[in-house]
Protein backbone atom coordinates (compact mmCIF):
# COMPACT_ATOMS: atom_id res chain seq x y z
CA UNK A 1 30.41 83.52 -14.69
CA UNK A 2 27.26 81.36 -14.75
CA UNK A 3 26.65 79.08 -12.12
CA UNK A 4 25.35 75.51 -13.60
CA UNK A 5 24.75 74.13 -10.61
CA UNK A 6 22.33 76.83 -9.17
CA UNK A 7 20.89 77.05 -12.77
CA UNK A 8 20.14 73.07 -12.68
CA UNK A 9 18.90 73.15 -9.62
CA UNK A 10 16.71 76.21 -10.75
CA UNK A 11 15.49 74.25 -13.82
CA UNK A 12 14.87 71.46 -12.15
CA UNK A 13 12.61 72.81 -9.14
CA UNK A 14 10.83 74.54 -11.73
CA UNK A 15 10.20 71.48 -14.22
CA UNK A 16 9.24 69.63 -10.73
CA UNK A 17 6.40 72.33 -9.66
CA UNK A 18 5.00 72.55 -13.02
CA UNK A 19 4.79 68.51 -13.52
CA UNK A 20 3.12 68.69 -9.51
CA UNK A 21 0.85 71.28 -10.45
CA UNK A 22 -0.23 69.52 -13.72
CA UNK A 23 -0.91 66.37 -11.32
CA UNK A 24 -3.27 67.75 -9.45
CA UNK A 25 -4.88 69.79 -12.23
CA UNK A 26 -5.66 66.91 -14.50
CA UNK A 27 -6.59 64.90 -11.32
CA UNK A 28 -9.23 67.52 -10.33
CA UNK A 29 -10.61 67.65 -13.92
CA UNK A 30 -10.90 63.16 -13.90
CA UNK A 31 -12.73 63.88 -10.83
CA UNK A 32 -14.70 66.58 -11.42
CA UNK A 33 -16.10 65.50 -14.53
CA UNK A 34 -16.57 62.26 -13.79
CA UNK A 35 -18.32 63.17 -10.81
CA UNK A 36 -20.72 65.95 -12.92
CA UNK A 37 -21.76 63.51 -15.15
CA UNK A 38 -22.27 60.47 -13.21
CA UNK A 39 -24.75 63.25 -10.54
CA UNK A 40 -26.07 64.55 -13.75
CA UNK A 41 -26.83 60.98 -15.68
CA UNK A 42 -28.05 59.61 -12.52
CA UNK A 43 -30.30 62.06 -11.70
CA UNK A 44 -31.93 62.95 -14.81
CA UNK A 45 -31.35 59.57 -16.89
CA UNK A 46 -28.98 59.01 -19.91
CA UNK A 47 -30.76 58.13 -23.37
CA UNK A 48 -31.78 54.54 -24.25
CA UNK A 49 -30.90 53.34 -27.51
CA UNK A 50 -28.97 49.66 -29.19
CA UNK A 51 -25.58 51.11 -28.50
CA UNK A 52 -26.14 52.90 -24.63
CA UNK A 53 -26.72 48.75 -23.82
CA UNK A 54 -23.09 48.14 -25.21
CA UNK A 55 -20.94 51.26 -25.23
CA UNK A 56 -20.85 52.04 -21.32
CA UNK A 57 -20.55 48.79 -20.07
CA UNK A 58 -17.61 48.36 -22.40
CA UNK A 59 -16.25 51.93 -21.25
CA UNK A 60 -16.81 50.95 -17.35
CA UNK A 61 -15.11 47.42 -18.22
CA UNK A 62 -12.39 49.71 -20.20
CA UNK A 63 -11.29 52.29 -17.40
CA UNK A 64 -11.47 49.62 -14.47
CA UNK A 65 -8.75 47.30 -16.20
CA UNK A 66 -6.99 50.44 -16.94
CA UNK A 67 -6.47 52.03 -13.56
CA UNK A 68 -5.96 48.57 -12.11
CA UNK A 69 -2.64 47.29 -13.79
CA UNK A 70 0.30 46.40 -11.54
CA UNK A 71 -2.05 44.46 -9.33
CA UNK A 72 -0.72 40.83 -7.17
CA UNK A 73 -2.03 37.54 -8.87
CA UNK A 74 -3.91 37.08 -5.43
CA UNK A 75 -5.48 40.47 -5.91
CA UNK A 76 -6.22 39.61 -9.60
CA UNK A 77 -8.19 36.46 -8.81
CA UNK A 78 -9.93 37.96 -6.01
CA UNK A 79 -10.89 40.97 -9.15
CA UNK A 80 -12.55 37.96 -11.11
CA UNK A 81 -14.39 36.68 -8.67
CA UNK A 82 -15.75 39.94 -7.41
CA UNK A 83 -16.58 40.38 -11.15
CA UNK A 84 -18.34 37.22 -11.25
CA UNK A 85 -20.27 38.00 -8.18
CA UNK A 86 -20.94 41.68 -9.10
CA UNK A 87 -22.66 40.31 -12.40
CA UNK A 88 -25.00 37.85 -10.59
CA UNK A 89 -25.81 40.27 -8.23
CA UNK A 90 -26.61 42.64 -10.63
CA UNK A 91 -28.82 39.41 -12.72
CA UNK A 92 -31.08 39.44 -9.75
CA UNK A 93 -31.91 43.30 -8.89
CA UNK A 94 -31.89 44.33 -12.50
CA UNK A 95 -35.38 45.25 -11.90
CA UNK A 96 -33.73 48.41 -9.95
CA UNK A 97 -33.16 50.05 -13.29
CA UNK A 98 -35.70 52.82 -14.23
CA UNK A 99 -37.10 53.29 -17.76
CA UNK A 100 -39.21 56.42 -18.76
CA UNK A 101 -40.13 58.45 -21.68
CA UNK A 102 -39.43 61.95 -22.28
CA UNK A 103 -40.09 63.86 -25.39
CA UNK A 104 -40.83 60.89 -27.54
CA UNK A 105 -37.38 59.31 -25.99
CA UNK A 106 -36.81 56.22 -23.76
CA UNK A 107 -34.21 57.03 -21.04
CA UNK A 108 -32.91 55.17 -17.99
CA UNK A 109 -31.86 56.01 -14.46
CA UNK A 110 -29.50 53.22 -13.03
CA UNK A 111 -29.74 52.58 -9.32
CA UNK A 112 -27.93 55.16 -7.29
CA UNK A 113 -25.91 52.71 -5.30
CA UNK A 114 -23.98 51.41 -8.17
CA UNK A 115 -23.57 54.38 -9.52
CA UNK A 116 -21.85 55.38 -5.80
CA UNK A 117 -20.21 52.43 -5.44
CA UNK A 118 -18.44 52.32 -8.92
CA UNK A 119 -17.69 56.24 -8.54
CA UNK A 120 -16.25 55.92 -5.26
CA UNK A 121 -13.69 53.00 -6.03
CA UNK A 122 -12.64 54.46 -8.97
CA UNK A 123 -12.04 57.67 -7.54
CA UNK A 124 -10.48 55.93 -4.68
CA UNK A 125 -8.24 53.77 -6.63
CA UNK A 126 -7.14 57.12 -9.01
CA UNK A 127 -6.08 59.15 -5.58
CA UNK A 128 -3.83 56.26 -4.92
CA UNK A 129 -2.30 56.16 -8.28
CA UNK A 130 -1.83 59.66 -8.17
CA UNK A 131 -0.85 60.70 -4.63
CA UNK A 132 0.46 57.53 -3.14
CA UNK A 133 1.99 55.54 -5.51
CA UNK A 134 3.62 53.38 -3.23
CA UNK A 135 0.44 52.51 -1.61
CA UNK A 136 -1.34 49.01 -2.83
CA UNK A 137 -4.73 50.01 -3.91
CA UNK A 138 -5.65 46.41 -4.73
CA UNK A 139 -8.79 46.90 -2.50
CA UNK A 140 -9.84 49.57 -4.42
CA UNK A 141 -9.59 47.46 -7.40
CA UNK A 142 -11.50 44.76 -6.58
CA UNK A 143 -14.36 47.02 -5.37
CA UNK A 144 -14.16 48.39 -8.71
CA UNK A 145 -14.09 44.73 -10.52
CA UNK A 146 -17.05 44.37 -8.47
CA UNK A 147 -19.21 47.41 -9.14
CA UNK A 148 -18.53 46.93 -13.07
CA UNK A 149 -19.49 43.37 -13.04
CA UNK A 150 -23.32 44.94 -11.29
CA UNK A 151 -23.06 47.82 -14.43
CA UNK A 152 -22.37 44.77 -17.24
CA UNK A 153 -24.93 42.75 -15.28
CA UNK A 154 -27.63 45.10 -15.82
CA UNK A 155 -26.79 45.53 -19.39
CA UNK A 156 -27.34 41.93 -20.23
């Protein structure tokens, strides 16, 4: 006679290890390809053209509102005006971005601490999402809020 309760529990230990596993799978591939192409964009330059000025600021702005939902009010206004601050920081050392030419191409190198800074919180503020949910990465956030307002900054 067949056991159900064994063969939930079975199931379910099963389901549980596969759904853990898949966490830190698709966690390692966020990271690791964030982290290959912000080394490799930073370090060799990412081509210049009317919609580079416009499509990753938008992106940054994009995945730093979405890993930052279910953030305090407090937190939220303390994301604005780290925002706010980020951009007119970034209005007065915009002369830190680098623009060259390279096979008849104009490419730019943006400054390797806001590259750091922006990669850092956001991988920060992912490992809490994934690994300690119950954890209030609000700091993380803001540092975030901040490094995207330098990266919309420079755009403008």
């Amino acid at each position: 006679m067949i056991d159900f309760d064994r063969l939930y529990t079975f199931a379910y230990s099963l389901v549980m290890h596969y759904l853990l596993a898949f966490k830190y799978i698709s966690y390692g591939l966020i990271v690791g390809i964030l982290l290959l192409r912000k080394t490799y964009r930073t370090a060799f330059g990412g081509k210049f053209s009317r919609r580079s000025i416009f499509l990753s600021p938008l992106l940054y702005l994009i995945f730093t509102v979405a890993v930052s939902f279910n953030m305090l009010i407090v937190s939220m206004i303390l994301s604005i005006f780290a925002f706010i601050l980020g951009v007119y920081v970034s209005f007065h050392t915009s002369k830190s971005i680098i623009f060259f030419t390279k096979n008849q191409r104009t490419y730019y190198k943006r400054p390797v601490w806001v590259v750091s800074v922006w990669s850092l919180a956001f991988i920060g503020r992912l490992t809490v999402l994934f690994f300690f949910p119950a954890v209030n990465g609000d700091v993380f956030s803001i540092l975030l809020f901040f490094a995207t307002g330098l990266i919309i900054g420079e755009a403008a």
